[in-house]
N, C-alpha and C. Protein backbone atom coordinates (compact mmCIF):
# COMPACT_ATOMS: atom_id res chain seq x y z
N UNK A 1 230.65 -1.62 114.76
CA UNK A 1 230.79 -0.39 114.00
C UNK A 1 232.16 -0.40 113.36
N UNK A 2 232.06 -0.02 111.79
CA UNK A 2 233.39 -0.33 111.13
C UNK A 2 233.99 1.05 111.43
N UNK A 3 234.89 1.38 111.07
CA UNK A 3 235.72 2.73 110.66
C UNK A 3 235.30 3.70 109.73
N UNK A 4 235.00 3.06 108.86
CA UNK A 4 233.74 3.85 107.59
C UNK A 4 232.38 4.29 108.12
N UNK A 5 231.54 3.33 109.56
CA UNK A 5 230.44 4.19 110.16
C UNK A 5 231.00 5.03 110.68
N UNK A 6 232.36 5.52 111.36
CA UNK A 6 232.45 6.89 112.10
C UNK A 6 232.54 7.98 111.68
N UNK A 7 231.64 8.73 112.02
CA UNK A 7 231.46 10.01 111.84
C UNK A 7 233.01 10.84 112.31
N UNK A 8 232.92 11.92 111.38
CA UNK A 8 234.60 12.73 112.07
C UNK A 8 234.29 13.13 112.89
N UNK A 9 233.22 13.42 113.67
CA UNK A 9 233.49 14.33 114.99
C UNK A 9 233.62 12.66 116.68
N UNK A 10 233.27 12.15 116.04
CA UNK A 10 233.27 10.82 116.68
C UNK A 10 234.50 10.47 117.13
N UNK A 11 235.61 10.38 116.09
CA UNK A 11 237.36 10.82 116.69
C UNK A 11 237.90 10.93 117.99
N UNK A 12 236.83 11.92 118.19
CA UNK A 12 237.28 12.80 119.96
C UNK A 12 236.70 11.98 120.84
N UNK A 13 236.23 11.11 120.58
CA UNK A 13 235.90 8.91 121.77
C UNK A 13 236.72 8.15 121.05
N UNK A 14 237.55 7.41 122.05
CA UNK A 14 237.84 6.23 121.80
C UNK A 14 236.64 5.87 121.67
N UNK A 15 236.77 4.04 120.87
CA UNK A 15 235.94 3.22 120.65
C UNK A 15 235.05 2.87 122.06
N UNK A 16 235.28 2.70 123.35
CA UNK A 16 234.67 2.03 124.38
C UNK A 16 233.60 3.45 124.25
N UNK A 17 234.31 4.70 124.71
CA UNK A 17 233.40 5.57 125.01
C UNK A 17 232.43 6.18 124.21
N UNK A 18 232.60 5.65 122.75
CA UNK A 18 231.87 5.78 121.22
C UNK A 18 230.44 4.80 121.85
N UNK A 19 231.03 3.64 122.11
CA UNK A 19 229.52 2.32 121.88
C UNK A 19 229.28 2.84 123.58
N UNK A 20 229.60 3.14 124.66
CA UNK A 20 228.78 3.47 125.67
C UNK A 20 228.08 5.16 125.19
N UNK A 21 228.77 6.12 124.51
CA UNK A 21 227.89 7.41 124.18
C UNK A 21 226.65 7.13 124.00
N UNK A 22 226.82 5.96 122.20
CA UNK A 22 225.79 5.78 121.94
C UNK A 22 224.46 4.94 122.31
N UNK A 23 225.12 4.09 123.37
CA UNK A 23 224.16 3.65 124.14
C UNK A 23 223.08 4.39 125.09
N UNK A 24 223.87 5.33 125.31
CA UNK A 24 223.44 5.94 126.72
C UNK A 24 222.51 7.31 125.70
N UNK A 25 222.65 7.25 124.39
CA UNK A 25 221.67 8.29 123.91
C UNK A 25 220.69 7.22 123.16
N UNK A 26 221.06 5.88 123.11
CA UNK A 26 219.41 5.42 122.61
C UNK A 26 218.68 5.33 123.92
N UNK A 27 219.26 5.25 125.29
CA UNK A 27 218.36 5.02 126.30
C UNK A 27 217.47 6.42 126.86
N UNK A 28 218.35 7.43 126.11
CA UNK A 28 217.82 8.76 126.43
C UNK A 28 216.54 8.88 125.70
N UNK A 29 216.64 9.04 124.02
CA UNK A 29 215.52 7.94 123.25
C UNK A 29 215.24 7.52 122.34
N UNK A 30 215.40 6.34 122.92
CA UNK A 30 215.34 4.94 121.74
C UNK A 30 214.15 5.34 120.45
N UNK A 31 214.30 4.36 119.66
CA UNK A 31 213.55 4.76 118.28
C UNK A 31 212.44 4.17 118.97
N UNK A 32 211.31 4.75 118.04
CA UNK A 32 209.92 4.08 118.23
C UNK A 32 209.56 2.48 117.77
N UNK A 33 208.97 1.93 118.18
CA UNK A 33 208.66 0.53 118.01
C UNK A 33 208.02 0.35 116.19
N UNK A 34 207.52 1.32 115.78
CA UNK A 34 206.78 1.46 114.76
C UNK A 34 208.10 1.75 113.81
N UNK A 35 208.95 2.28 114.10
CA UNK A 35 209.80 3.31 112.91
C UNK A 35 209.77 4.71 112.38
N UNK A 36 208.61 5.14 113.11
CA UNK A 36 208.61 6.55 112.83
C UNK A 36 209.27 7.33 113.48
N UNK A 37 210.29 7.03 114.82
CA UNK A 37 210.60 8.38 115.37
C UNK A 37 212.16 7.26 115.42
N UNK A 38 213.27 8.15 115.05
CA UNK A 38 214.68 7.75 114.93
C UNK A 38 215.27 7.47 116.64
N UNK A 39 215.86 6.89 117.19
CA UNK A 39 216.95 6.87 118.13
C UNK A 39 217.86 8.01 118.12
N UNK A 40 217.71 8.58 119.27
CA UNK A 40 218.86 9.64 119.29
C UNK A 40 220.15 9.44 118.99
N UNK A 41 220.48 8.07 119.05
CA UNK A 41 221.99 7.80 119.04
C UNK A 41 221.65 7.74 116.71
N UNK A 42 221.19 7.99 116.42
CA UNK A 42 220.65 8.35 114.60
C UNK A 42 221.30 9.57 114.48
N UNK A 43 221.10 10.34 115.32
CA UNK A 43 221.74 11.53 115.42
C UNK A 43 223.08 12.00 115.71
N UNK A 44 224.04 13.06 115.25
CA UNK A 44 225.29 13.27 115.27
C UNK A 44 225.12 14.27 116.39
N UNK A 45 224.84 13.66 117.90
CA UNK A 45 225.19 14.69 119.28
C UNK A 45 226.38 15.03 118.74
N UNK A 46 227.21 14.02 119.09
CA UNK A 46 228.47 14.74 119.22
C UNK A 46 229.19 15.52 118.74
N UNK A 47 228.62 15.87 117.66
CA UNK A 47 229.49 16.68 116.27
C UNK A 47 228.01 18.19 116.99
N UNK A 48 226.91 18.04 117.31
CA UNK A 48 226.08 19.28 117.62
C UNK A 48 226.80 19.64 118.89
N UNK A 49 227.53 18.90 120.34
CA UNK A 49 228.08 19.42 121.25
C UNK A 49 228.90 19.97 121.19
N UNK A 50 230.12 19.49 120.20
CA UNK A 50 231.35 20.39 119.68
C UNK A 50 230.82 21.47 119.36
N UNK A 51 229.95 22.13 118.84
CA UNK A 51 229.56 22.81 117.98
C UNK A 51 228.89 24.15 119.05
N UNK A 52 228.18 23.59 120.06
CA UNK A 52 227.39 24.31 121.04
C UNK A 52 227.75 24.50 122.13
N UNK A 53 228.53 23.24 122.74
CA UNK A 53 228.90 23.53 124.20
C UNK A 53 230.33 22.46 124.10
N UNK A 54 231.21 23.07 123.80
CA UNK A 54 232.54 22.57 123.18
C UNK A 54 233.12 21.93 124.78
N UNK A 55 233.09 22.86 125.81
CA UNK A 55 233.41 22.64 127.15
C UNK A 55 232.66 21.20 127.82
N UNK A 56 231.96 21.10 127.32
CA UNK A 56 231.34 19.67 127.87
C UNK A 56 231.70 18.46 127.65
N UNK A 57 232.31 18.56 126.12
CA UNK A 57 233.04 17.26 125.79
C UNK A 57 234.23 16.68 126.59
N UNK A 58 234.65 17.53 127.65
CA UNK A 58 235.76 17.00 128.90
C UNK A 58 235.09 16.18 129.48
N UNK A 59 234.35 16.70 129.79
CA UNK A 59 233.16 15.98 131.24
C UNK A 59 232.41 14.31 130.20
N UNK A 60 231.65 14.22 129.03
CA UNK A 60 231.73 13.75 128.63
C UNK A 60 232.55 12.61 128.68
N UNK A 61 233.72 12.83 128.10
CA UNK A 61 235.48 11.65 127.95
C UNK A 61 235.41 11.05 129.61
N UNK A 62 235.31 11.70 130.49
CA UNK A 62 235.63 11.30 132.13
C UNK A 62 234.30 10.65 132.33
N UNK A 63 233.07 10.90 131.93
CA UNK A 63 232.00 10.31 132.63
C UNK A 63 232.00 9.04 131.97
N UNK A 64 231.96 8.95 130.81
CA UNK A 64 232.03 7.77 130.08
C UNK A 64 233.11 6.74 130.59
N UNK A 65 234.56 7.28 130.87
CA UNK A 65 235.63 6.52 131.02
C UNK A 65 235.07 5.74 132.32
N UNK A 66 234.24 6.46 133.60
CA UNK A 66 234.42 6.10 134.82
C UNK A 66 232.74 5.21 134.43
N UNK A 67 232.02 5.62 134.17
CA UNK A 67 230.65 4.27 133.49
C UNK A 67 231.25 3.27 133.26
N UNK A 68 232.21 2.92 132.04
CA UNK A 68 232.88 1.95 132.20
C UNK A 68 233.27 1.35 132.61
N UNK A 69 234.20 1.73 133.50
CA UNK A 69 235.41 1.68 134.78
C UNK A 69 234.47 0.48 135.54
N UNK A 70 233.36 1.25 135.83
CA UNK A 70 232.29 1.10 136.82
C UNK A 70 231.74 -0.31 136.28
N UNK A 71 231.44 -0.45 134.70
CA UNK A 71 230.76 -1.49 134.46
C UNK A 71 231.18 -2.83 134.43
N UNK A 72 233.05 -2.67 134.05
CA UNK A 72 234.53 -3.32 134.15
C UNK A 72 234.13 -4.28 135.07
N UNK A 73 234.37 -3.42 136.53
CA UNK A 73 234.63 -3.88 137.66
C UNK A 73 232.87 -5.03 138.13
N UNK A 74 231.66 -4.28 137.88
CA UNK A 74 231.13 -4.82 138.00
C UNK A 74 229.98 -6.24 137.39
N UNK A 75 230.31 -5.71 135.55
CA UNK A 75 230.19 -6.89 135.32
C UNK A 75 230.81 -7.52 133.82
N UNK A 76 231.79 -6.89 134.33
CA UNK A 76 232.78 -7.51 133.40
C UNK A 76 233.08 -7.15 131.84
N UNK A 77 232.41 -6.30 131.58
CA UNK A 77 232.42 -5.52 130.22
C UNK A 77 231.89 -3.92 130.18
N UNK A 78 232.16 -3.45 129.37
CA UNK A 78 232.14 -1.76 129.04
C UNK A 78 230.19 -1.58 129.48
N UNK A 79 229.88 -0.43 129.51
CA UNK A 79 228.75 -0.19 129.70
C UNK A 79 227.80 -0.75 128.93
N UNK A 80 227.97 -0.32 127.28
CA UNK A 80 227.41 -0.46 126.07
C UNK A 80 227.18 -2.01 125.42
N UNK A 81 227.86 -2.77 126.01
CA UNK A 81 227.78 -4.89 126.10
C UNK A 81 227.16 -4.88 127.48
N UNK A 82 226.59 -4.03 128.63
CA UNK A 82 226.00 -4.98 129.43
C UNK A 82 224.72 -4.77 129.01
N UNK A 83 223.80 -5.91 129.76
CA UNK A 83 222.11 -5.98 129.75
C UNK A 83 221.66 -4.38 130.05
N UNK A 84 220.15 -4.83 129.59
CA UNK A 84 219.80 -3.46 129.83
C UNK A 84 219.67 -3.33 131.52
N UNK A 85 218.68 -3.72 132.51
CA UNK A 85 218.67 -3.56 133.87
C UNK A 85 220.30 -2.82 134.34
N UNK A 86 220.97 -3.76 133.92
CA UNK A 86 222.78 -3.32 134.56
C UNK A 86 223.14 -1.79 134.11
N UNK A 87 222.87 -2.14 133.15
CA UNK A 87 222.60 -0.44 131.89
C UNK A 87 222.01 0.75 132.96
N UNK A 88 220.81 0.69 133.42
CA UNK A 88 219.71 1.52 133.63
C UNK A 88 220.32 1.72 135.41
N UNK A 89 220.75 0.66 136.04
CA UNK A 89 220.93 0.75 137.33
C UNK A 89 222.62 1.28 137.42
N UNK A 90 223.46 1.00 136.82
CA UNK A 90 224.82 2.08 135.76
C UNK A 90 224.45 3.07 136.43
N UNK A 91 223.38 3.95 135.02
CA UNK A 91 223.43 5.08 134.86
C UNK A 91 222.76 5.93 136.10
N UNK A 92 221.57 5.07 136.75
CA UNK A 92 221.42 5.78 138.15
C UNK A 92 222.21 6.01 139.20
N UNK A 93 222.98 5.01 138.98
CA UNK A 93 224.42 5.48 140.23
C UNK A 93 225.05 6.87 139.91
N UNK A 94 225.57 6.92 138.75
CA UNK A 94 226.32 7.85 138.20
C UNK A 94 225.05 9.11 137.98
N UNK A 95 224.28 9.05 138.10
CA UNK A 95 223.37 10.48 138.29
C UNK A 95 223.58 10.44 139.72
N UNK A 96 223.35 9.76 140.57
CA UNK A 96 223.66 10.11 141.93
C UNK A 96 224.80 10.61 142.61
N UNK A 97 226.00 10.75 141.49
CA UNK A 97 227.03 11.01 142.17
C UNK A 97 227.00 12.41 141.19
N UNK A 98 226.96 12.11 139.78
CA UNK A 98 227.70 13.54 139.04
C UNK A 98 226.00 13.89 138.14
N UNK A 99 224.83 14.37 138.67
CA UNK A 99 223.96 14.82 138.01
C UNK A 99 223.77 15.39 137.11
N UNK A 100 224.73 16.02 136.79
CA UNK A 100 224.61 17.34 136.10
C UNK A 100 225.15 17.02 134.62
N UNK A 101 226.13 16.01 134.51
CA UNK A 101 226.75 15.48 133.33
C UNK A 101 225.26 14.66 132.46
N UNK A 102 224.60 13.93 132.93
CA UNK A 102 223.34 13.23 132.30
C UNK A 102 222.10 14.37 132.14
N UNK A 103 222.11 15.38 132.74
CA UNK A 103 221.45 16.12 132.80
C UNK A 103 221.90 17.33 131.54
N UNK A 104 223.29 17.40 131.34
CA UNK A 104 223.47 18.41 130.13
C UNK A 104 223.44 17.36 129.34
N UNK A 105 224.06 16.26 129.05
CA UNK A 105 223.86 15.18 127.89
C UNK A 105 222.59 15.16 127.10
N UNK A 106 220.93 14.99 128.07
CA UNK A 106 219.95 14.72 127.91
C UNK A 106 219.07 16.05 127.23
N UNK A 107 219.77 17.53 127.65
CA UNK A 107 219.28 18.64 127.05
C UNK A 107 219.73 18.94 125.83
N UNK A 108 221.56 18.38 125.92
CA UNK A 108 222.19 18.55 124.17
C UNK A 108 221.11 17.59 123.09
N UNK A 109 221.21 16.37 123.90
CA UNK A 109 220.27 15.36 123.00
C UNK A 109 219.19 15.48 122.56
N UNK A 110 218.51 16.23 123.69
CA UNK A 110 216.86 16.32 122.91
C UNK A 110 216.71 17.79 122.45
N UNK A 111 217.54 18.58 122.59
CA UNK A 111 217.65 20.31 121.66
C UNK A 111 217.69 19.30 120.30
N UNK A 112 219.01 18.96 120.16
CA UNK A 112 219.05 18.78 118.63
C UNK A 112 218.20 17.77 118.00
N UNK A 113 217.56 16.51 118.62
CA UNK A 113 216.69 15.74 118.26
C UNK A 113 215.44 15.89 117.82
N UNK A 114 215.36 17.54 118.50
CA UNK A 114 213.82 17.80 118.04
C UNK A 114 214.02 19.03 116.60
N UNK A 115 215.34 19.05 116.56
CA UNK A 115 215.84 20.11 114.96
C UNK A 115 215.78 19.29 114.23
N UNK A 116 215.48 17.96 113.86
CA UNK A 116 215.81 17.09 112.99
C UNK A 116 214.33 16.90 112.09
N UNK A 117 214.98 16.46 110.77
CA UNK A 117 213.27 16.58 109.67
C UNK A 117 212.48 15.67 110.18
N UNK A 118 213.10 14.60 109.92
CA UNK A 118 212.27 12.90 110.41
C UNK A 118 211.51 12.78 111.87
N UNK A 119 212.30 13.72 113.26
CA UNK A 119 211.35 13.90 113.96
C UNK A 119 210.41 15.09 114.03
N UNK A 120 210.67 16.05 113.30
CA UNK A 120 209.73 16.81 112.59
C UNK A 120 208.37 16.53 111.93
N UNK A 121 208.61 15.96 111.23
CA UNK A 121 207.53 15.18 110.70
C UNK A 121 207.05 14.30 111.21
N UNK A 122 207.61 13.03 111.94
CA UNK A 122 206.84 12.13 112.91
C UNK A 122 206.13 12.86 113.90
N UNK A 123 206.23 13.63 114.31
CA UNK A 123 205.19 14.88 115.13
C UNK A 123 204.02 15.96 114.08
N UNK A 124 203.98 15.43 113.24
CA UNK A 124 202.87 16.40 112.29
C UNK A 124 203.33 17.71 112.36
N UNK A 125 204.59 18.04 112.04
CA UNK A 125 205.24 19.48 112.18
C UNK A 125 205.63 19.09 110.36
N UNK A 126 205.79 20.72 109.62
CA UNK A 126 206.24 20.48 108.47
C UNK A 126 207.78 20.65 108.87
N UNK A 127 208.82 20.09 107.77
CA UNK A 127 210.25 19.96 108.36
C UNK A 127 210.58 21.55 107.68
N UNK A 128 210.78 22.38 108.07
CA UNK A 128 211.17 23.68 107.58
C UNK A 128 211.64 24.17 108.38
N UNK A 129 212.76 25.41 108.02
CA UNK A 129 213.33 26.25 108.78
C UNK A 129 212.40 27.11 110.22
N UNK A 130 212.18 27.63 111.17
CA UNK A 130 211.25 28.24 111.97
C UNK A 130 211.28 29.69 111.12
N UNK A 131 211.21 30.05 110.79
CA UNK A 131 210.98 31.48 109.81
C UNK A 131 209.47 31.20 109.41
N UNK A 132 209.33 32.17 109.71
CA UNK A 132 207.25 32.01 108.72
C UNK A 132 207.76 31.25 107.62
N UNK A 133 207.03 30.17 107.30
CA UNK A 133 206.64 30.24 105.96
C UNK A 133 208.24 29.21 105.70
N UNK A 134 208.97 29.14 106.12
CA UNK A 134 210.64 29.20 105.85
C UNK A 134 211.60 29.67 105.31
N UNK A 135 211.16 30.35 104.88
CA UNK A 135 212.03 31.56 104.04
C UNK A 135 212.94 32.22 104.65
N UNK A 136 214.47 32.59 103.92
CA UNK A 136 215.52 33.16 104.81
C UNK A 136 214.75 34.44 105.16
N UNK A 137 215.15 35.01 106.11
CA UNK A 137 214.76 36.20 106.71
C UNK A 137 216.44 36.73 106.62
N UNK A 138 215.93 38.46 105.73
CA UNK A 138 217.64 38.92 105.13
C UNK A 138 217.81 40.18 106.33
N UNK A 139 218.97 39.86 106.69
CA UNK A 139 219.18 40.35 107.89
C UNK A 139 219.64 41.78 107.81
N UNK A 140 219.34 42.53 108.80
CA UNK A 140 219.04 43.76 109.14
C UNK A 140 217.86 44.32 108.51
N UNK A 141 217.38 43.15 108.11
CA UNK A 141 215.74 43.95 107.71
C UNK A 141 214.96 44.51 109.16
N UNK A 142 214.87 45.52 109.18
CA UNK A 142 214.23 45.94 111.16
C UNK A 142 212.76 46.26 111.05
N UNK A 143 212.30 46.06 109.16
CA UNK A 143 210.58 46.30 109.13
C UNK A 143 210.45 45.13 109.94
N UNK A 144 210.86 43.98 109.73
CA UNK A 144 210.17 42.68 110.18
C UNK A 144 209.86 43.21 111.61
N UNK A 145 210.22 44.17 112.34
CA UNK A 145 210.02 44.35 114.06
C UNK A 145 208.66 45.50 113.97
N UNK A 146 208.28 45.67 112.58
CA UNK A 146 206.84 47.10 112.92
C UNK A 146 205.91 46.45 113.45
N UNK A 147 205.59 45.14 113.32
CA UNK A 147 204.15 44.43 113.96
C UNK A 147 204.73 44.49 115.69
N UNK A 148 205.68 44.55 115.80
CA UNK A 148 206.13 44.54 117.38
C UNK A 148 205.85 45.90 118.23
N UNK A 149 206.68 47.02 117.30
CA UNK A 149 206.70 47.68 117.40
C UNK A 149 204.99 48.90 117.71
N UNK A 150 204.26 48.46 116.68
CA UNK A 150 202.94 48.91 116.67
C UNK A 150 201.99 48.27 118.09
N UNK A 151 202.66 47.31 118.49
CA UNK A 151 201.78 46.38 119.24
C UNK A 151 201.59 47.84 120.54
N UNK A 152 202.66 48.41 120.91
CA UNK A 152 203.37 49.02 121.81
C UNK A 152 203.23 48.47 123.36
N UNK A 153 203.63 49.12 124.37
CA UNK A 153 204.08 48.89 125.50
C UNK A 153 203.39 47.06 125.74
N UNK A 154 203.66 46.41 126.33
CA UNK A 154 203.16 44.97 126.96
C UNK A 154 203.69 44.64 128.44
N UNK A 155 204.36 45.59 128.92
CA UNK A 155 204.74 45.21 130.25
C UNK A 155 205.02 46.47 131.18
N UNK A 156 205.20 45.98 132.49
CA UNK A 156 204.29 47.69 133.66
C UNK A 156 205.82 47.72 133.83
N UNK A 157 205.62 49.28 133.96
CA UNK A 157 207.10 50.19 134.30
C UNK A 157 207.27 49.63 135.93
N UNK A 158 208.44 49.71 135.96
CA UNK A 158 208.82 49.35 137.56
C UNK A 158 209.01 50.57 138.27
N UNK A 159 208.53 51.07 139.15
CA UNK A 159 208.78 52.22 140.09
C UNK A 159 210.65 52.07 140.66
N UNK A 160 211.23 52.54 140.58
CA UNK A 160 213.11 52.50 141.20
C UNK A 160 212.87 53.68 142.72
């Protein structure tokens, strides 16, 4: 990857923790064999995490650094240059110790993976905004709530 592929939000990784990120989001999921469905690592997580859960990108920088660390010691290169098996048996250690880091990674990744046109459409979805129809919906319009509103009550009062 030259300097010209990095994205600006990409900046906030060194290079090691850039090619293990993006490793560890094609394994989350890889493109389709056919070409119709993109690799998550196609996608700009990292610029959607800044964006959504800004606090995570700590945890991020440390999990990555210590994957590494981990892959260093055991086989001699960064996460993102070893085989896949070494890859896959990596990342199960490190769910066994810090779960929760692969576990928000894998929800940032596939929230925004499934906002995207190309996997939109590789799923027979039209790529449009979620608005009926897609059309901006102009805000403080509160008719849009009379079909709600008319529906009336849908749920039992609680006795206190």
């Amino acid at each position: 990857m030259s300097s010209d592929d990095i994205i600006g939000s990409d900046a906030s990784l060194n290079a090691e923790q850039l090619r293990t990120f993006v490793t560890i989001l094609d394994m989350i999921i890889p493109a389709s064999d056919d070409g119709r469905f993109p690799s998550a690592a196609d996608m700009d997580v990292l610029s959607y995490i800044v964006k959504t859960e800004p606090e995570l990108l700590d945890t991020i920088r440390i999990e990555l650094d210590r994957l590494n660390a981990v892959s260093k010691d055991l086989h001699g290169m960064v996460f993102g240059d070893a085989e896949g098996t070494a890859r896959q048996g990596l990342l199960d250690e490190v769910r066994g110790v810090e779960p929760q880091f692969l576990r928000d990674l894998a929800l940032q990744t596939v929230t925004l993976y499934y906002q995207d046109d190309r996997v939109m459409e590789a799923i027979g979805l039209e790529a449009r905004p979620p608005f009926p129809g897609g059309y901006e919906v102009v805000a403080g319009d509160l008719s849009l709530l009379d079909p709600v509103r008319a529906r009336g009550q849908v749920y039992r009062d609680v006795e206190s």
